[in-house]
N, C-alpha and C. Protein backbone atom coordinates (compact mmCIF):
# COMPACT_ATOMS: atom_id res chain seq x y z
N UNK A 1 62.58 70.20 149.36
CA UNK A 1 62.94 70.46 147.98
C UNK A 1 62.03 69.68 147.03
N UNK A 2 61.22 68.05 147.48
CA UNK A 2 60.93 67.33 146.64
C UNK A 2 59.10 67.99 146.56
N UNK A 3 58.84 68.61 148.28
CA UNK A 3 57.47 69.52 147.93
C UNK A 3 57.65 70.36 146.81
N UNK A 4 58.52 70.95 146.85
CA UNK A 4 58.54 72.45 145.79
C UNK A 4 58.27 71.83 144.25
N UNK A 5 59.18 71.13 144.25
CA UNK A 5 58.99 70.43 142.78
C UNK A 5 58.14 69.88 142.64
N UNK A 6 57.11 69.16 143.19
CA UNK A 6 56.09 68.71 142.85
C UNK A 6 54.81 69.87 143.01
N UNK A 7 55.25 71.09 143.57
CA UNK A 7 54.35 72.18 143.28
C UNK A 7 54.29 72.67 141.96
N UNK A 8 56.10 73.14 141.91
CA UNK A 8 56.09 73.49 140.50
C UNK A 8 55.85 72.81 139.19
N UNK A 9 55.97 71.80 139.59
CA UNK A 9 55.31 70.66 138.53
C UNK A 9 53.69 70.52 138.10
N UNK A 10 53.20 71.28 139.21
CA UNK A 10 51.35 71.01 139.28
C UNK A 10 51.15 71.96 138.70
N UNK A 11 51.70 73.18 138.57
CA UNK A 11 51.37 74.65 138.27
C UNK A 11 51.37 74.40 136.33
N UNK A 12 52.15 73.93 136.36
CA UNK A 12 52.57 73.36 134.63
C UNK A 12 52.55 74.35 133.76
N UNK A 13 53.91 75.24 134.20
CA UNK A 13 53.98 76.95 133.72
C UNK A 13 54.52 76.36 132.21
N UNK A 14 55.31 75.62 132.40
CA UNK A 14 55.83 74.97 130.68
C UNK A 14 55.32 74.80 129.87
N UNK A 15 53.89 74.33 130.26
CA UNK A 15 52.81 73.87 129.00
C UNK A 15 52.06 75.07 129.21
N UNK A 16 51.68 75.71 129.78
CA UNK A 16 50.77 77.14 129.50
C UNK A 16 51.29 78.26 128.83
N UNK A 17 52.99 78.25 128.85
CA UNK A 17 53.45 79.48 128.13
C UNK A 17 53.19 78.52 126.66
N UNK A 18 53.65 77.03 126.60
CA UNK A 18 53.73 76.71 124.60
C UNK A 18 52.44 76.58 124.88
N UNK A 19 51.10 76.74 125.48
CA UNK A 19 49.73 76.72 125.32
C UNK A 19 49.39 77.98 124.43
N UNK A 20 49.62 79.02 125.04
CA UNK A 20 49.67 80.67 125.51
C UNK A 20 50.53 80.73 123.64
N UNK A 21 51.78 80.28 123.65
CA UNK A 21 52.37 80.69 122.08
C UNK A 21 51.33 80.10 121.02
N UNK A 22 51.19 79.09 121.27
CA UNK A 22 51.00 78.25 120.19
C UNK A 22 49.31 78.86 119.54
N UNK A 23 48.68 79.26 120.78
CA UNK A 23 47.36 79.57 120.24
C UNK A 23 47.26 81.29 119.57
N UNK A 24 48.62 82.03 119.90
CA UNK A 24 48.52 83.11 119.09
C UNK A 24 49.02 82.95 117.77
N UNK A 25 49.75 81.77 117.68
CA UNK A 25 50.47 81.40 116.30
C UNK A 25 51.77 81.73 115.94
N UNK A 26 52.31 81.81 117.21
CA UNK A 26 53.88 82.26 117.10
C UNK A 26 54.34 81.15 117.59
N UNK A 27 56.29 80.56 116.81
CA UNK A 27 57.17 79.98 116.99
C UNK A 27 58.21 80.21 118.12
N UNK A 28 58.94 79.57 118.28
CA UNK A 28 59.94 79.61 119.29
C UNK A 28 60.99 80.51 118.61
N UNK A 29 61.02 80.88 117.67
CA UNK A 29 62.02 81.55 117.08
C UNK A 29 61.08 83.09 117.09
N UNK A 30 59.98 83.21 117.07
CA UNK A 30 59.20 84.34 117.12
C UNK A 30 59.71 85.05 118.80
N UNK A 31 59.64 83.86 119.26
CA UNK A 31 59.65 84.41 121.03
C UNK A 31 60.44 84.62 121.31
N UNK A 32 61.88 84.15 120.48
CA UNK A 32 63.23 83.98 120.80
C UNK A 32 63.75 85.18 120.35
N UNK A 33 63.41 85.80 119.32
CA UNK A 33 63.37 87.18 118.75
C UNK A 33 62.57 88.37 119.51
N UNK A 34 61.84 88.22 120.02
CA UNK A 34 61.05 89.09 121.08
C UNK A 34 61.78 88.90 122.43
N UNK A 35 62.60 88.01 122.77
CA UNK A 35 62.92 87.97 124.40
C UNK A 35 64.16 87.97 124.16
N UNK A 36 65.40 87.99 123.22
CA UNK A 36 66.14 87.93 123.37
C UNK A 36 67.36 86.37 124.04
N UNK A 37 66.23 85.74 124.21
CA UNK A 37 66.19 84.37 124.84
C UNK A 37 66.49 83.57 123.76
N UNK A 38 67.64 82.43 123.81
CA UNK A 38 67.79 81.41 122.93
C UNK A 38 66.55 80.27 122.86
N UNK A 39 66.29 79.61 121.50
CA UNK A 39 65.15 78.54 121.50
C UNK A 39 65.30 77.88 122.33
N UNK A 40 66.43 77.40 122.33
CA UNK A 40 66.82 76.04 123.23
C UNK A 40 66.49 76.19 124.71
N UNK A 41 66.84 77.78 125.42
CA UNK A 41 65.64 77.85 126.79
C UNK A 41 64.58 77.48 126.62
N UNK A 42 63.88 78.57 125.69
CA UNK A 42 62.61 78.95 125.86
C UNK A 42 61.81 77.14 125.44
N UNK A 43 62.57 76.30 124.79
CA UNK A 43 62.05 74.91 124.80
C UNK A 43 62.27 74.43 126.00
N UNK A 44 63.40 74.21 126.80
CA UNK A 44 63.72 73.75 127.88
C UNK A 44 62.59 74.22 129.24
N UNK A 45 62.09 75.44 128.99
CA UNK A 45 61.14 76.27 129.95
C UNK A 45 59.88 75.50 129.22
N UNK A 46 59.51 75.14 128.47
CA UNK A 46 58.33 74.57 127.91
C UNK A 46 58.13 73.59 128.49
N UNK A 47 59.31 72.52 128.30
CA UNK A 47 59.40 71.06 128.25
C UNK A 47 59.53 70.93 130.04
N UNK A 48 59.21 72.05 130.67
CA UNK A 48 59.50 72.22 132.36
C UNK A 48 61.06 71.16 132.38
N UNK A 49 62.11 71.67 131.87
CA UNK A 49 63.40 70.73 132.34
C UNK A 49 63.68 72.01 133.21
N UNK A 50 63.54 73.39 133.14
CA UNK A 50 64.29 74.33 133.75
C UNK A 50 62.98 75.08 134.18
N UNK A 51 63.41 75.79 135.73
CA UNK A 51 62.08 76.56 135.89
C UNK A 51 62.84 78.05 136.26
N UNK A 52 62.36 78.84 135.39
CA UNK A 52 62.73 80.37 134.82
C UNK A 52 63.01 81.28 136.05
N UNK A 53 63.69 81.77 136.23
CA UNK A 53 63.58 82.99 137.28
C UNK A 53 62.90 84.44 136.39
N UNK A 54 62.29 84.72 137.60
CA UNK A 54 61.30 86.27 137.15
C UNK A 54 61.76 87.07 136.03
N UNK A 55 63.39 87.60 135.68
CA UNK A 55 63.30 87.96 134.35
C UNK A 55 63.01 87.24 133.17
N UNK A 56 63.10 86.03 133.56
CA UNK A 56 63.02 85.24 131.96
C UNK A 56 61.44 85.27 131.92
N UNK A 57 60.89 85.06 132.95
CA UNK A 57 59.48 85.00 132.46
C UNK A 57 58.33 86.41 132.01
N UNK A 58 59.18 87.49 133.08
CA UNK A 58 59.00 88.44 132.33
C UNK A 58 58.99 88.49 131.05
N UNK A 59 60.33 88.59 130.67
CA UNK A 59 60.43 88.90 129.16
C UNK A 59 59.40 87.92 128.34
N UNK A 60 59.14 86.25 128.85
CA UNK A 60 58.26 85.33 128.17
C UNK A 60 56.56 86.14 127.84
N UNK A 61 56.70 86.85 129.43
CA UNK A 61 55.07 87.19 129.34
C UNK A 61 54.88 88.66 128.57
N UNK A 62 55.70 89.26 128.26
CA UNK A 62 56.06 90.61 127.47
C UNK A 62 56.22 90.11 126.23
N UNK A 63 56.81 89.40 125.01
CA UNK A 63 57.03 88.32 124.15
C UNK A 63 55.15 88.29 123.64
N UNK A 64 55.05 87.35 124.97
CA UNK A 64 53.76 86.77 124.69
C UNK A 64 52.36 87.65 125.03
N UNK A 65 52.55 88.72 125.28
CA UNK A 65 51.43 89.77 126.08
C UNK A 65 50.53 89.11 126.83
N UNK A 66 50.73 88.66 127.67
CA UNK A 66 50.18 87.86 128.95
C UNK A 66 50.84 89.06 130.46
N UNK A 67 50.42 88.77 131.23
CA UNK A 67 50.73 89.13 132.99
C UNK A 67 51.67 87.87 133.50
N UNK A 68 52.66 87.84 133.90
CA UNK A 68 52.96 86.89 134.62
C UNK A 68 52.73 85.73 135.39
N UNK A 69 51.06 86.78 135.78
CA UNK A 69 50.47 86.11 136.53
C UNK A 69 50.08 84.48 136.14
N UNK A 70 49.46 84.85 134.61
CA UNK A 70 48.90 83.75 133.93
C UNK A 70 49.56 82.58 133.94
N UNK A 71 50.89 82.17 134.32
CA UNK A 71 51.50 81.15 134.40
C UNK A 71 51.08 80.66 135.67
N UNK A 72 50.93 81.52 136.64
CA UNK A 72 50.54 80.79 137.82
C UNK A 72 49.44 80.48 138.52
N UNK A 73 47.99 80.41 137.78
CA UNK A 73 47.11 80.49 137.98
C UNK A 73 46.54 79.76 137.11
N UNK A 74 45.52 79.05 137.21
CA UNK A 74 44.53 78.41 136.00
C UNK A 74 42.96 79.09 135.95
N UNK A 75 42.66 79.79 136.73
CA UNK A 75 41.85 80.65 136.17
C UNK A 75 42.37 82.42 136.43
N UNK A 76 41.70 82.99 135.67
CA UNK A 76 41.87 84.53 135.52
C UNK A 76 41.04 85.17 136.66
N UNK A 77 41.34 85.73 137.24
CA UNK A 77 40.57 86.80 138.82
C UNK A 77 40.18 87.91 138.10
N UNK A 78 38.83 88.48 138.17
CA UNK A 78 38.42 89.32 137.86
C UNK A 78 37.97 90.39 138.63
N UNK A 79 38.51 90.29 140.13
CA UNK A 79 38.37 91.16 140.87
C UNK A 79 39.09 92.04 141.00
N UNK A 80 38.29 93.47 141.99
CA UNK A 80 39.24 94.55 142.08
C UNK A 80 40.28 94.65 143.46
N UNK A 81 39.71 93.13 144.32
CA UNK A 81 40.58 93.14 145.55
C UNK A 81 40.53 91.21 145.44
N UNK A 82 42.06 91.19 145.57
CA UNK A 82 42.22 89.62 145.74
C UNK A 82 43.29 89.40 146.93
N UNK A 83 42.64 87.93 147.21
CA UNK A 83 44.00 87.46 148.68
C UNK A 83 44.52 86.23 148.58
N UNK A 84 46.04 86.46 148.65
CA UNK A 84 46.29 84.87 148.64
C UNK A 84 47.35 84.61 150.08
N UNK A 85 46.42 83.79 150.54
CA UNK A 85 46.92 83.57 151.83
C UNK A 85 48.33 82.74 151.87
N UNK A 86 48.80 82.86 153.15
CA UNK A 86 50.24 82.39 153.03
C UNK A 86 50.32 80.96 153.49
N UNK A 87 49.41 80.35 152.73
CA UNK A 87 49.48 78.75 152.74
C UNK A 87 49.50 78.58 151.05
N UNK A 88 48.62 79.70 150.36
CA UNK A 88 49.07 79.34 148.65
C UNK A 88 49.94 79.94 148.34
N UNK A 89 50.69 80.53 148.90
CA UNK A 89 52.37 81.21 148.21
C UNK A 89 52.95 79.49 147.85
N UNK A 90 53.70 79.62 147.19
CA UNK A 90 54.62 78.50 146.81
C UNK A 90 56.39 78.75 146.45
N UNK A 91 56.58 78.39 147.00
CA UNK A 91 58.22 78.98 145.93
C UNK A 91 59.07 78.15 145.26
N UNK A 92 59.77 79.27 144.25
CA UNK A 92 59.83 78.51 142.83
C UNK A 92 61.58 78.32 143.12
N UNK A 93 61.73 77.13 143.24
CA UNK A 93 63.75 76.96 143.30
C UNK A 93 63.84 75.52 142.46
N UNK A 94 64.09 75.77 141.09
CA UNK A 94 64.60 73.98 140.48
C UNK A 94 65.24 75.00 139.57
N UNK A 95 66.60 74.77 139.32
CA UNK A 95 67.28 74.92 138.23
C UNK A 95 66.59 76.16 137.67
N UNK A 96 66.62 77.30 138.28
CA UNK A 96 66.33 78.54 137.52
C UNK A 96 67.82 78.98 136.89
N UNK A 97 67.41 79.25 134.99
CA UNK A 97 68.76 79.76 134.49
C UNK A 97 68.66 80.77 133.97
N UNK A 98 69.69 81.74 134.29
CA UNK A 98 69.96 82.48 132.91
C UNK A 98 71.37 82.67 132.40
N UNK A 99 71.21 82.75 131.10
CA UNK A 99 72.33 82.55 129.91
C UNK A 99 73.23 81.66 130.54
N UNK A 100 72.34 79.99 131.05
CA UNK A 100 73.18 78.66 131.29
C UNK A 100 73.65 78.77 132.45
N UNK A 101 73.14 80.12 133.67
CA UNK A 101 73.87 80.10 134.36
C UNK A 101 72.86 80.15 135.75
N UNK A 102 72.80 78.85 136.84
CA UNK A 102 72.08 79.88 137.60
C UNK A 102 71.42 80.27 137.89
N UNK A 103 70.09 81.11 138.25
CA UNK A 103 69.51 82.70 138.90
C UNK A 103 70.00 82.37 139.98
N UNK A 104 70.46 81.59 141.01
CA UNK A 104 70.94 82.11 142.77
C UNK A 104 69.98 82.40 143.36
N UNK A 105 68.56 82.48 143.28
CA UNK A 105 67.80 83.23 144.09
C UNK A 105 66.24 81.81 144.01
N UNK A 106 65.40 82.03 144.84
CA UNK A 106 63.65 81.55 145.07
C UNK A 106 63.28 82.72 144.95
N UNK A 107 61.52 82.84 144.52
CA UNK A 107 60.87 83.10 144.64
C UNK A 107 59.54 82.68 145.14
N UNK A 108 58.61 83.86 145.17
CA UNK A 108 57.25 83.20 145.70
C UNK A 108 56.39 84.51 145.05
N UNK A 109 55.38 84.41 144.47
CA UNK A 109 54.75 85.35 144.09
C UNK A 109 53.54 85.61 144.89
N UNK A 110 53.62 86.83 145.52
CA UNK A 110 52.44 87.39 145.97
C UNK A 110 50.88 87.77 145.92
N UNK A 111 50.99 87.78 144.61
CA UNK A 111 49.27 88.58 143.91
C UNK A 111 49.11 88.27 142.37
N UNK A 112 49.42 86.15 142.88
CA UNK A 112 49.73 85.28 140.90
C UNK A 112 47.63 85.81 141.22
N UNK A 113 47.46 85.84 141.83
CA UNK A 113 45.60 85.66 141.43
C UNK A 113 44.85 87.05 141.06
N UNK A 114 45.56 88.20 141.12
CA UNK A 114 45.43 89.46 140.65
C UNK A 114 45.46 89.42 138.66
N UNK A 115 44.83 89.16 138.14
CA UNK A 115 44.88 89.85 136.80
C UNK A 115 44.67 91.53 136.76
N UNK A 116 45.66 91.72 135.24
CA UNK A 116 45.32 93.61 135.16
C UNK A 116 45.85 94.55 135.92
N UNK A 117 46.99 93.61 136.38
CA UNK A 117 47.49 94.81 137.20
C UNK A 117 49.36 94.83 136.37
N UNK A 118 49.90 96.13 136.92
CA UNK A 118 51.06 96.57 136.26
C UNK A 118 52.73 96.16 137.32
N UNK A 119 52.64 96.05 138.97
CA UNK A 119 53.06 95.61 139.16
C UNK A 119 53.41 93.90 139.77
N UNK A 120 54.08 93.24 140.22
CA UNK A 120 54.08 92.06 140.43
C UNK A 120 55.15 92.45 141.23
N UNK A 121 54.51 91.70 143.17
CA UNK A 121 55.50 91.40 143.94
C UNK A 121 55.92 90.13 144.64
N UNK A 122 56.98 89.96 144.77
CA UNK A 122 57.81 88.96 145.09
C UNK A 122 58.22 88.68 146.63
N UNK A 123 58.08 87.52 147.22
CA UNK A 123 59.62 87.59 148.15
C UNK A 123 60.40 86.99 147.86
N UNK A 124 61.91 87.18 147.48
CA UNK A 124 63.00 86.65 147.35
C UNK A 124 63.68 86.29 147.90
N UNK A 125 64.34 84.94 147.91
CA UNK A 125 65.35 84.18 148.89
C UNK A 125 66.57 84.68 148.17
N UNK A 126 68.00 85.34 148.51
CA UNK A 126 68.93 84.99 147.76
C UNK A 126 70.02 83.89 148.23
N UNK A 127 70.84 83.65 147.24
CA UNK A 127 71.85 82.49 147.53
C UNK A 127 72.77 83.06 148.06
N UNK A 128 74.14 82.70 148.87
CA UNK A 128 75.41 83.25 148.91
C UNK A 128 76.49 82.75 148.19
N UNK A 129 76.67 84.02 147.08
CA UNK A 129 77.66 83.22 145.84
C UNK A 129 78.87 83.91 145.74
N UNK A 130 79.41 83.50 144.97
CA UNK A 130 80.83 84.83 144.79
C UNK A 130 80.12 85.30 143.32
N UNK A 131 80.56 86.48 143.23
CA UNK A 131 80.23 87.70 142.42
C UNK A 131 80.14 86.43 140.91
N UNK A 132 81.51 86.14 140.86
CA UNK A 132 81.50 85.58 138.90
C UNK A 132 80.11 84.57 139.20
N UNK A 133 79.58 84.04 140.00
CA UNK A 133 78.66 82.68 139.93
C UNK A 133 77.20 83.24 139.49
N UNK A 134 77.03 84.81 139.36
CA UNK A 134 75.86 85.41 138.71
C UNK A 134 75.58 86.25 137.97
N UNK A 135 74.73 85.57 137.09
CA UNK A 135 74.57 86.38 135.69
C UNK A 135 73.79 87.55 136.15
N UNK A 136 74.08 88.63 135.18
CA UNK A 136 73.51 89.75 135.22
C UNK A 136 72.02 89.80 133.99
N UNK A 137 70.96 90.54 134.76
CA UNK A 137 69.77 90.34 134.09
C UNK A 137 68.92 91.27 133.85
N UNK A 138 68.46 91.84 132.89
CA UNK A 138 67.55 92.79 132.61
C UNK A 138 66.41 92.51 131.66
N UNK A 139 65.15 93.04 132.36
CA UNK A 139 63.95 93.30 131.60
C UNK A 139 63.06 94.58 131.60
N UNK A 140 62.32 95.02 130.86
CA UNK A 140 61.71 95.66 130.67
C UNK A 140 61.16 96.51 132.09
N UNK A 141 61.15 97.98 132.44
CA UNK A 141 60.06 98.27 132.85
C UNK A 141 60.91 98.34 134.51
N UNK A 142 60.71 98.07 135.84
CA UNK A 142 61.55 99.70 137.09
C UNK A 142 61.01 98.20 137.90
N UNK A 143 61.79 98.19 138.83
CA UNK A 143 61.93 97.00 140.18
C UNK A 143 62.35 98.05 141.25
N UNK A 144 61.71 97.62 142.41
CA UNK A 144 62.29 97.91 143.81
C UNK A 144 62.29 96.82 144.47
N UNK A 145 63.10 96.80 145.24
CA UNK A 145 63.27 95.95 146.58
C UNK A 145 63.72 96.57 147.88
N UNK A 146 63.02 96.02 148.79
CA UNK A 146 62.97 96.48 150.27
C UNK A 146 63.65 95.15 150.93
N UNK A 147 65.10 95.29 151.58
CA UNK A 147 65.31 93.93 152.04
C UNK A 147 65.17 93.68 153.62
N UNK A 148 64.78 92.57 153.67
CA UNK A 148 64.15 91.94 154.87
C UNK A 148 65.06 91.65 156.07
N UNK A 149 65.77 91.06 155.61
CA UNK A 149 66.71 90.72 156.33
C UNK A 149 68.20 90.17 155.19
N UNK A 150 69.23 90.04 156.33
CA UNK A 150 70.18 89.69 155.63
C UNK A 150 71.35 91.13 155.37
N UNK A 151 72.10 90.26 154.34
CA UNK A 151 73.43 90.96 153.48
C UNK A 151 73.33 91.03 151.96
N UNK A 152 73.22 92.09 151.14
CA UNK A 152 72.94 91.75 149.68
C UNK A 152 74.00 92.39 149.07
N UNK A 153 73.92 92.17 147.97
CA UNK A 153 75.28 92.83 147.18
C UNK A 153 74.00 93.09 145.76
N UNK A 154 73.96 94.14 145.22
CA UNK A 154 73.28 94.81 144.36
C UNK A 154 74.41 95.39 143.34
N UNK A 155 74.98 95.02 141.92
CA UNK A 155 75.44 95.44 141.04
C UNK A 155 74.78 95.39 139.72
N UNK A 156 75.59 96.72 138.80
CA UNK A 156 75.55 96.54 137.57
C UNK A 156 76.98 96.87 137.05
N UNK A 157 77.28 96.82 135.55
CA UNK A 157 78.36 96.90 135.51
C UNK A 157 78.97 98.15 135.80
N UNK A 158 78.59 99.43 136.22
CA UNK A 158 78.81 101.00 136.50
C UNK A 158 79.22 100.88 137.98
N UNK A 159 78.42 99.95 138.85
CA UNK A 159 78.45 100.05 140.39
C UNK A 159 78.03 99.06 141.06
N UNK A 160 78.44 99.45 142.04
CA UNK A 160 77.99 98.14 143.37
C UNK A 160 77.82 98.67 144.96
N UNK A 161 76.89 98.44 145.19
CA UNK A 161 75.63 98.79 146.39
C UNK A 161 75.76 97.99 147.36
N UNK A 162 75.86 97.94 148.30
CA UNK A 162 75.98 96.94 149.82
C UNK A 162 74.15 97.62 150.10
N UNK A 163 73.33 96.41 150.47
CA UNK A 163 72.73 96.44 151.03
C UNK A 163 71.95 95.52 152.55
N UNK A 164 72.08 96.13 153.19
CA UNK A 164 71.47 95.81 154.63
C UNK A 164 69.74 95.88 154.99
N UNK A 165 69.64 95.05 155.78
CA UNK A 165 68.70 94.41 156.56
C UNK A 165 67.79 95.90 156.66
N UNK A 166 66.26 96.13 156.22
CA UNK A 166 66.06 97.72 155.97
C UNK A 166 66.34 98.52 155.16
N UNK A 167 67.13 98.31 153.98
CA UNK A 167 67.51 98.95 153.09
C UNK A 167 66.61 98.71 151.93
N UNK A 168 66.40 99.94 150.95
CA UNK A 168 65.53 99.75 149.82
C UNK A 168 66.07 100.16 148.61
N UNK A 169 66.09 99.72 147.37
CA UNK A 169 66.25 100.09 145.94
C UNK A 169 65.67 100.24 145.37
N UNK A 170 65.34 101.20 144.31
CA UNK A 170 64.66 101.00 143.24
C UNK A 170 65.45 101.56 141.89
N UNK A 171 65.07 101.06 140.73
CA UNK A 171 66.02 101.46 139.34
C UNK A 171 64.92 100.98 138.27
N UNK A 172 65.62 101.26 137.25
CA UNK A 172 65.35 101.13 135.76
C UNK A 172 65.57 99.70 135.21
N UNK A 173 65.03 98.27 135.50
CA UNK A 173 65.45 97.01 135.39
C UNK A 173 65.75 96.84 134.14
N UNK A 174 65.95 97.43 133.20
CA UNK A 174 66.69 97.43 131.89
C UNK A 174 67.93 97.66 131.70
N UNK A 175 68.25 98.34 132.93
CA UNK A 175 69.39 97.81 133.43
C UNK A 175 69.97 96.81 133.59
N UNK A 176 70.92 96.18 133.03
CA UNK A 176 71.83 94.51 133.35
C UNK A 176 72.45 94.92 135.03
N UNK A 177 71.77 94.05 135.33
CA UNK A 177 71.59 94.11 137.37
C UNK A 177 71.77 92.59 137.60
N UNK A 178 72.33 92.64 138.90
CA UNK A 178 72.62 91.06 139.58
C UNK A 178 72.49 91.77 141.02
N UNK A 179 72.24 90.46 141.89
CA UNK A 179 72.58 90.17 143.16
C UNK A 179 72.71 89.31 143.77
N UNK A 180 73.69 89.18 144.74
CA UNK A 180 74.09 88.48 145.38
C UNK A 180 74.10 88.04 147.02
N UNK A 181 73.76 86.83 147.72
CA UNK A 181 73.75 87.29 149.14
C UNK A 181 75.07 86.99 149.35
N UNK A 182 75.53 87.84 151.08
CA UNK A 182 76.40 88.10 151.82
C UNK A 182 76.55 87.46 152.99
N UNK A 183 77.62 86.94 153.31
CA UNK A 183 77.16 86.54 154.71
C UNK A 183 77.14 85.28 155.20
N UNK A 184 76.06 84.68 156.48
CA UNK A 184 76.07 83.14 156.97
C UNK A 184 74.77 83.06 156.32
N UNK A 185 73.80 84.04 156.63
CA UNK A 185 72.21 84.05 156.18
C UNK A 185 71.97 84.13 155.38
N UNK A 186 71.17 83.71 154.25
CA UNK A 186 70.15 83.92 153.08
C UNK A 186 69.41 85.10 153.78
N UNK A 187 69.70 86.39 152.45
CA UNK A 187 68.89 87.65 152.62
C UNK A 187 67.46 87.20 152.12
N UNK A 188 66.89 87.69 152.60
CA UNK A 188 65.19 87.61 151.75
C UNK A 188 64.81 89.46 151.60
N UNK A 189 63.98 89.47 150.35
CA UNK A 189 63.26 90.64 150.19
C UNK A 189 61.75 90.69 149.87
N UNK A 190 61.36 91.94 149.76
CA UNK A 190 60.11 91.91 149.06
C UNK A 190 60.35 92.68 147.69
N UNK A 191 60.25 92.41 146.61
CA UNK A 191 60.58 92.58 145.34
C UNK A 191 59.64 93.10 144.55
N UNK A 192 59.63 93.91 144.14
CA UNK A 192 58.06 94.73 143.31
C UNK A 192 58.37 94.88 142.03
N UNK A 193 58.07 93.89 141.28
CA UNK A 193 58.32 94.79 139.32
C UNK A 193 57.24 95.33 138.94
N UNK A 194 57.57 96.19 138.09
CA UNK A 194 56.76 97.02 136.90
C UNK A 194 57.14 96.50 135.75
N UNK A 195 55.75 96.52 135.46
CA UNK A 195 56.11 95.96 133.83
C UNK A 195 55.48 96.54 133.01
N UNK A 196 55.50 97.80 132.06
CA UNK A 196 54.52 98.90 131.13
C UNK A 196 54.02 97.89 130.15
């Protein structure tokens, strides 16, 4: 746990997004109005006290017209084929919140060294929670997931999906969506967003 954090600490996504605002000339109340996100995160995500799960940063890098990527990378890839081997994956678990609550889940990003591209994939760890312990989350733009292994629980407020080990989703992530793991095991997936 104390590796991860000192990864996510090196990456210094906090100071590159108020890098990233500050040099287009927008406020926290500018971003806070574009993401729907209260100041007081989007400072807390600055000040690295909290490290964001994938919708919040979505919406940060949509806000800010950046790639996602750009948080995780210090230079820009200008290639049309990139590799990141599975010694630089890293994954992201310190106090990821949303609306104070939470995300339940790690990540690891697949293709942070890809600039210019439209999707961004993931593997996801999930937690095993009871249903009230997770916020529901939506951003911009269509997610699939293919799960790896495990027990998942996939809702929005219309429905709820059991998914198994082999099973795949895809939807409209503007949708307010949660999930949850099931089970003794942490499900893992591979997670693909689109972001227009």
């Amino acid at each position: 746990m104390e590796e991860i954090k000192e990864k996510l600490k090196a990456l210094a996504i906090g100071r590159k997004i108020r890098s990233i605002r500050q040099s287009k000339g927008l406020t926290l109340e500018d971003i806070s109005k574009r993401t729907g996100l209260s100041k007081a995160l989007i400072s807390r995500v600055e000040n690295e006290q909290v490290s964001p799960p994938i919708a919040t940063l979505l919406r940060i890098a949509s806000a800010l017209r950046v790639e996602i990527s750009h948080f995780f990378s210090d230079k820009a890839a200008h290639h049309k084929v990139t590799v990141v081997r599975h010694h630089e994956v890293s994954p992201s678990r310190e106090s990821m919140i949303i609306e104070g609550m939470d995300a339940g889940y790690s990540y690891e990003l697949l293709a942070f060294k890809k600039d210019n591209k439209h999707m961004e994939p993931f593997i996801v760890t999930f937690d095993i929670r009871e249903r009230a312990e997770v916020p529901l989350q939506q951003h911009k733009g269509e997610e699939f997931l293919h799960l790896l292994e495990g027990k998942l629980e996939f809702f929005t407020d219309e429905e709820t999906i059991l998914l198994e080990g082999g099973d795949s989703i895809y939807f409209d992530s503007n949708l307010p969506h949660g999930y949850r793991g099931l089970g003794e095991k942490q499900p893992r997936a591979l997670v693909v967003v689109y972001s227009p």
